[in-house]
Protein backbone atom coordinates (compact mmCIF):
# COMPACT_ATOMS: atom_id res chain seq x y z
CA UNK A 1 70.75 180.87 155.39
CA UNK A 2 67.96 183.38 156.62
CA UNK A 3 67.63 186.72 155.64
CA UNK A 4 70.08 189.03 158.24
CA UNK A 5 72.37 186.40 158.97
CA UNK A 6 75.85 187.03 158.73
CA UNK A 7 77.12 187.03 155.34
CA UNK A 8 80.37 188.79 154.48
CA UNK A 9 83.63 186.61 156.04
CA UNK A 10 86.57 189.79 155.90
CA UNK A 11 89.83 188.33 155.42
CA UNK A 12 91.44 192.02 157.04
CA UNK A 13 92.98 192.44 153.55
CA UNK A 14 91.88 196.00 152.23
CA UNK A 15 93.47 198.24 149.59
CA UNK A 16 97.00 198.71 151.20
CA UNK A 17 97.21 195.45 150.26
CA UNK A 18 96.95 195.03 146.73
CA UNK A 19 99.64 194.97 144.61
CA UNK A 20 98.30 198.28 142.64
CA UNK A 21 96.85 201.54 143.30
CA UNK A 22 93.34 201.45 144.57
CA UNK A 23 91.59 205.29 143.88
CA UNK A 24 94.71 207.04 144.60
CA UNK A 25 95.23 210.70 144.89
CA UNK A 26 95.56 211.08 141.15
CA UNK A 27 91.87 210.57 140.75
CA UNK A 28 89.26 213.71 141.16
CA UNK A 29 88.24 213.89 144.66
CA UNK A 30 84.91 213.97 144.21
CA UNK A 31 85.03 210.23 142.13
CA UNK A 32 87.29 208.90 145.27
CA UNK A 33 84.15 207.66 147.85
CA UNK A 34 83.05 205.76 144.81
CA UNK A 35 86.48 203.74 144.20
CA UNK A 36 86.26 203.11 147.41
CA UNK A 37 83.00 201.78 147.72
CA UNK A 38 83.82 199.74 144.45
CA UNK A 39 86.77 198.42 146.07
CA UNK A 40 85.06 197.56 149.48
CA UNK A 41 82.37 195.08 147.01
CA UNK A 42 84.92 193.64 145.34
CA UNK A 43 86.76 192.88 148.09
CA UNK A 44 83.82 191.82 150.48
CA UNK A 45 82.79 189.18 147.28
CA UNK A 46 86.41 187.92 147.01
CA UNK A 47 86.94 187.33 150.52
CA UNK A 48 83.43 184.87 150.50
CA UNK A 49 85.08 183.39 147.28
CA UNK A 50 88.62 182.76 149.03
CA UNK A 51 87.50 181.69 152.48
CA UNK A 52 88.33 178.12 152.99
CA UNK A 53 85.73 177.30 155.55
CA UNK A 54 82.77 177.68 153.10
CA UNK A 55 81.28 175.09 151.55
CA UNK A 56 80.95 175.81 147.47
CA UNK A 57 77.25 175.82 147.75
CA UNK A 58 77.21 178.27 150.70
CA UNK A 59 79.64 180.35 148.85
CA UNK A 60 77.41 180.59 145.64
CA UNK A 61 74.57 181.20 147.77
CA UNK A 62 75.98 184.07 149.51
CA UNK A 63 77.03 185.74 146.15
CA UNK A 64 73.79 185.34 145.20
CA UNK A 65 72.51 187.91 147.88
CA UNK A 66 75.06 189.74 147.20
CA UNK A 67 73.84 190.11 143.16
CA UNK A 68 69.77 190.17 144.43
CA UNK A 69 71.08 193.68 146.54
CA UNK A 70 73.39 195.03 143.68
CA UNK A 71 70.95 194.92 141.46
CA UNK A 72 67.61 195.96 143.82
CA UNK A 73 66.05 193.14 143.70
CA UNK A 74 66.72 192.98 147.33
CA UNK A 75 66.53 196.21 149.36
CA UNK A 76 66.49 195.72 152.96
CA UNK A 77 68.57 193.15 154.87
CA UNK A 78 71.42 194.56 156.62
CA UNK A 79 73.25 192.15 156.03
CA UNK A 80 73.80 193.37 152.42
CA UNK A 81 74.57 196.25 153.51
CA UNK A 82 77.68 196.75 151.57
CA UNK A 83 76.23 195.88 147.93
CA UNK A 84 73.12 198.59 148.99
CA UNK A 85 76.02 201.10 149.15
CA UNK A 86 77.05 199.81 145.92
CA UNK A 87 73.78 200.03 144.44
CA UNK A 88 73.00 203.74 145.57
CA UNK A 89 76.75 204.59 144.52
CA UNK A 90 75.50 203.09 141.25
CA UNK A 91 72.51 205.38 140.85
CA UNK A 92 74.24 207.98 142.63
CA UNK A 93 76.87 207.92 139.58
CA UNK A 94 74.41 206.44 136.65
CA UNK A 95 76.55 203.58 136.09
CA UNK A 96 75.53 200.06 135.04
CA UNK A 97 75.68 196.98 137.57
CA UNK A 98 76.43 194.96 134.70
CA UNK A 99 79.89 195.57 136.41
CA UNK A 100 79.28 194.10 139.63
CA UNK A 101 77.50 191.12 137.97
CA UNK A 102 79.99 190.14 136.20
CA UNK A 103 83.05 190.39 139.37
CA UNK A 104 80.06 187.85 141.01
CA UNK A 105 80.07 186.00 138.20
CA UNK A 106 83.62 185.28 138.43
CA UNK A 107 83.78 184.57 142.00
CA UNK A 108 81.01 182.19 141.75
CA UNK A 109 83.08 180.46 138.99
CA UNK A 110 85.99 180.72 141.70
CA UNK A 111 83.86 178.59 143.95
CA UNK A 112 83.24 175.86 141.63
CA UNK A 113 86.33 176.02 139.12
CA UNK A 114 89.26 175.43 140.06
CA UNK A 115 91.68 174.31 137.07
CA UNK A 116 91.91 176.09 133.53
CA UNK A 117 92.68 173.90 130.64
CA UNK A 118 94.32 176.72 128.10
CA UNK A 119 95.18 180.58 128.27
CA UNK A 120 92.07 181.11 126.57
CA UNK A 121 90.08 179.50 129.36
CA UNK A 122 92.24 182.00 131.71
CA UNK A 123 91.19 185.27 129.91
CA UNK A 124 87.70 184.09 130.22
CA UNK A 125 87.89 183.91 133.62
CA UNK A 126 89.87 187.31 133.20
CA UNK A 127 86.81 188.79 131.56
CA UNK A 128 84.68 188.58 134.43
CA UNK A 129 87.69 188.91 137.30
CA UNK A 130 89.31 191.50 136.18
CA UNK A 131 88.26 193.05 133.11
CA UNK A 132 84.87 194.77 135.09
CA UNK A 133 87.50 196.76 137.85
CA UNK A 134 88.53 199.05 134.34
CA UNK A 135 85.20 199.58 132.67
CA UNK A 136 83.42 200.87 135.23
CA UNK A 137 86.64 203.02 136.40
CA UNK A 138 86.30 204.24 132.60
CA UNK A 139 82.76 204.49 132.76
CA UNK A 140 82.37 206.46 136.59
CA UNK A 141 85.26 209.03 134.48
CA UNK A 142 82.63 209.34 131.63
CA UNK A 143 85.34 207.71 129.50
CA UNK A 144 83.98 206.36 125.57
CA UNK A 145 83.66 202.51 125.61
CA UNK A 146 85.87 202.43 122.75
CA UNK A 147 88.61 202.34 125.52
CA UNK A 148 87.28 199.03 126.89
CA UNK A 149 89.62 197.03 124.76
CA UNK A 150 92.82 198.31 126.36
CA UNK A 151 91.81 198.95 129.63
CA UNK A 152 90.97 195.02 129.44
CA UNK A 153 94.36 194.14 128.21
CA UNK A 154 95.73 196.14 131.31
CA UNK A 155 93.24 194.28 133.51
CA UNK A 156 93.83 191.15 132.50
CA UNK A 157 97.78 191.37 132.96
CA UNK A 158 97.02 192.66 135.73
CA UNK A 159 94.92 189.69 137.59
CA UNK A 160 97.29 187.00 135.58
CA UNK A 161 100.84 188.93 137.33
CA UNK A 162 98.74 188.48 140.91
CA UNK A 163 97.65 184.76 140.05
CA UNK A 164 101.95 184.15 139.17
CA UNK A 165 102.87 185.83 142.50
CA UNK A 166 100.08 183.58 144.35
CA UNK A 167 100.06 180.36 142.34
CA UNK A 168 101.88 177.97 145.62
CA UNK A 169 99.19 179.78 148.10
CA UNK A 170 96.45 179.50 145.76
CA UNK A 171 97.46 175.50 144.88
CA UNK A 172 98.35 175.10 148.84
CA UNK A 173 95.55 176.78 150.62
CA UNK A 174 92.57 176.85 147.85
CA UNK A 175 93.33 173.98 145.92
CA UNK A 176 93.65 176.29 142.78
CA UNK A 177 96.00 176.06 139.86
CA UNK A 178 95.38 179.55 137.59
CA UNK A 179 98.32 177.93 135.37
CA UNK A 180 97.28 176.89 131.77
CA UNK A 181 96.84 172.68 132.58
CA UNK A 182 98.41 172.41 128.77
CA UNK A 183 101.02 174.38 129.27
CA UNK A 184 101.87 172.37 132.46
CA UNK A 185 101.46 169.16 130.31
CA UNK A 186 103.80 170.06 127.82
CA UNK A 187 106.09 171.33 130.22
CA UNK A 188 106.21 167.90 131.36
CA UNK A 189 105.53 168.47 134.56
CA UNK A 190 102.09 168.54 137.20
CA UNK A 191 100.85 170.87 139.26
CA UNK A 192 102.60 168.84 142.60
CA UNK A 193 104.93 171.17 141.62
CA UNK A 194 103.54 174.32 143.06
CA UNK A 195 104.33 172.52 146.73
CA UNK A 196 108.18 173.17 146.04
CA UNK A 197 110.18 175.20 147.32
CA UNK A 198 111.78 176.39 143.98
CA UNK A 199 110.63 176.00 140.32
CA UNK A 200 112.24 173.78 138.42
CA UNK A 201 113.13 174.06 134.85
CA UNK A 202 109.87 172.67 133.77
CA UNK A 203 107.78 174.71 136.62
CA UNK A 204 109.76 178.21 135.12
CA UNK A 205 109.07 177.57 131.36
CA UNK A 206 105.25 177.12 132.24
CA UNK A 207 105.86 180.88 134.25
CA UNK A 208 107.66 182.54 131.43
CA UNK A 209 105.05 181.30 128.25
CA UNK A 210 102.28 183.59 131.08
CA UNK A 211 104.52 186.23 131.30
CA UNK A 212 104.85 186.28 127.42
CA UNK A 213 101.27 186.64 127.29
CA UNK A 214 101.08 189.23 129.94
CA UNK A 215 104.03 191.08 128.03
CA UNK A 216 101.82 191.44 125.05
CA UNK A 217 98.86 192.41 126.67
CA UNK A 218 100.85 195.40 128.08
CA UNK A 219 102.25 196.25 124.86
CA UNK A 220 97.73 196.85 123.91
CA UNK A 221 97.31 198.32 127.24
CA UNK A 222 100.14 200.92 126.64
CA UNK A 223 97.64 203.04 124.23
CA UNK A 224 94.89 203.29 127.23
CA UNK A 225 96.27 206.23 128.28
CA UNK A 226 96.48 208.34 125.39
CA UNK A 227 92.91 207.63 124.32
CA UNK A 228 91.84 208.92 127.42
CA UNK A 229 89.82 212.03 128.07
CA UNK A 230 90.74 212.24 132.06
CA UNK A 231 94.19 213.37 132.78
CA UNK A 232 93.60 212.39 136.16
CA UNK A 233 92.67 208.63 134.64
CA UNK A 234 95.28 209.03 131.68
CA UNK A 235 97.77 209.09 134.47
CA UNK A 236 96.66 206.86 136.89
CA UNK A 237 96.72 203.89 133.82
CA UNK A 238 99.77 204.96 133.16
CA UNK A 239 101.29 204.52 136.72
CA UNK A 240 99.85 200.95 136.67
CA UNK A 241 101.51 200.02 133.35
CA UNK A 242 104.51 201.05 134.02
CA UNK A 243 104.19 198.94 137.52
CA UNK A 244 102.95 196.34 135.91
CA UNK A 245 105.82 196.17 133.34
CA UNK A 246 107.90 196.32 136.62
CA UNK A 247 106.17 193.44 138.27
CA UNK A 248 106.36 191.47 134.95
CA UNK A 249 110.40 191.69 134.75
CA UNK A 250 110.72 190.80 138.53
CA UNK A 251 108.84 187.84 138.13
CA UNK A 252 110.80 186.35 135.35
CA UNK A 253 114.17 186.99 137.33
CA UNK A 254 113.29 185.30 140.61
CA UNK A 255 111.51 182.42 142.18
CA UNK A 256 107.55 183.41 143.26
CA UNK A 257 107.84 179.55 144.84
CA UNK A 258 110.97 180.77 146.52
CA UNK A 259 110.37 183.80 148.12
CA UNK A 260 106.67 186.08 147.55
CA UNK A 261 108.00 188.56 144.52
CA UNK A 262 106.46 192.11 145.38
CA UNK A 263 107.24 195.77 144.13
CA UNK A 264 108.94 197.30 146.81
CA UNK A 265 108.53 201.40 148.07
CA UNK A 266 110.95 202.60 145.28
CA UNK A 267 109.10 200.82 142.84
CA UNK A 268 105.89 203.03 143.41
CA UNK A 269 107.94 206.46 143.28
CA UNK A 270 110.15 205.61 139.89
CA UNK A 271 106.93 204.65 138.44
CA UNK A 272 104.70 206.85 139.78
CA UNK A 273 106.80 209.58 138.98
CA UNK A 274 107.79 208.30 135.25
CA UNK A 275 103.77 207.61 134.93
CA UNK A 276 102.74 210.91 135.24
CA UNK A 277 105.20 212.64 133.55
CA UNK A 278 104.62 210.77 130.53
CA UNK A 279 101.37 212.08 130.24
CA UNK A 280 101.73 215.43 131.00
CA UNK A 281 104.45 215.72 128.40
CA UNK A 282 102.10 213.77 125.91
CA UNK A 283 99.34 216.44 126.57
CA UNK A 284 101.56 219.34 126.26
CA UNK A 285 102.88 217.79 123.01
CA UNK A 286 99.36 217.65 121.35
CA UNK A 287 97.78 220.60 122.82
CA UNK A 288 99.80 222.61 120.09
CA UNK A 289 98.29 220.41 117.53
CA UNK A 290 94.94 220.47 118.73
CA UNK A 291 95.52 224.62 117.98
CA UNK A 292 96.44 223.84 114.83
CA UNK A 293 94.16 222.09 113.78
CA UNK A 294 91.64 224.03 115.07
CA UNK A 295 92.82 227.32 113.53
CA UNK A 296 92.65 225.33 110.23
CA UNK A 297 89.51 224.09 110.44
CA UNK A 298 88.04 227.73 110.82
């Protein structure tokens, strides 16, 4: 591959897409452009890890550019022209790439990985998928890293709920099985499984012993908000628990081999609504003690 060739491969998938909100309107204005620009690296090194036409070695190659023009060791080909907006975002905001490396990271692994032997081998891979997408959204809100920990949890549950919803068109079309292999094992069951049409007893326990994990990852993630300095952020995490939750309890009632499980329109208003009410009511609850406790310290 020469320098200026083609590199991205856009699926057409963008933000409208995902299963979560992507910088809504809750978030300052001003921070917006950079979601976006986040988003728009992500999703350009995702789409290079998902396309089935590449070769593995072509795949980690073109990541590779991607990580040379994220972190400036390569400036100039247009090519990259999407991790040099990254890059001067980065500056632009004084926020690590450590970030970025680590979502490339993780999509090289996609390229070469594609089974995961225990649910500790999955939150590794969760680490570098997922985990990034929070910290820097904590980070670009000037947010302590002592909130890494539950914005992590929320992260993770988040990429494991998308990776349940997937798991027949990630088997079918990428050869990928983000199911625990021992959990499948002692299920008694293999991963031919994810061709059917339905789960069967053996295919569902395998789902519900992931969605026990995700459960009590959300039950970490539910402190995120309240140890956050941004309202605007405060509420946004909030919003995504609370759809997550929702996502969660669909997925253990129906069939993702059956029919794609999604939130639906109402889903996003009920908790939407309920997530930002919950912090504004938990902010006007403590701003009284803050007083207090102010007054007394005098």
């Amino acid at each position: 591959m020469n320098p200026s060739d083609v590199i991205e491969t856009p699926s057409g998938k963008g933000a409208g897409d995902e299963n979560f909100p992507v910088g809504s309107w809750l978030l300052p204005a001003p921070l917006r452009p950079h979601v976006a620009i986040f988003y728009r690296f992500a999703r350009a090194i995702d789409d290079i890890a998902d396309n089935p036409d590449l070769s593995p070695e072509d795949k980690v190659a073109r990541l590779s550019r991607f990580e040379a023009a994220v972190t400036g060791a390569e400036t100039h080909d247009p090519a990259l022209a999407t991790a040099h907006r990254m890059r001067e975002s980065l500056t632009q905001t004084g926020i690590t790439s450590r970030h970025c490396v680590d979502l490339i990271a993780a999509f090289k692994q996609d390229a070469i990985k594609s089974r995961y032997d225990d649910w500790s081998d999955l939150l590794g891979y969760c680490e570098h998928s997922a985990n990034p997408v929070g910290r820097y959204l904590l980070d670009l809100h000037g947010e302590a890293a002592s909130g890494y920990p539950f914005s992590d949890a929320l992260c993770s549950a988040l990429q494991v709920l998308n990776h349940l919803q997937d798991c027949q068109d990630d088997y079918l079309t990428l050869d990928r099985v983000y199911l625990p292999l021992d959990w499948i094992k002692s299920a008694g069951v293999d991963e031919r499984v994810l061709k059917r049409d339905f789960s069967t007893p053996g295919t569902r326990r395998v789902l519900n012993l992931c969605l026990d994990e995700v459960d009590d990852l959300l039950v970490m993630a539910r402190l995120l908000p309240e140890r956050l300095s941004s309202r605007a952020l405060a509420m946004e995490s909030a919003v995504i628990l609370r759809l997550a939750r929702k996502l969660s309890a669909l997925l253990r009632h129906r069939d993702p081999l059956a029919t794609r499980v999604a939130l639906g329109r109402l889903d996003f208003v009920v908790c939407g609504l309920s997530g930002v009410a919950a912090v504004l009511r938990g902010r006007l609850r403590s701003r009284p003690r803050a007083v207090r406790a102010a007054r007394q310290g005098r």
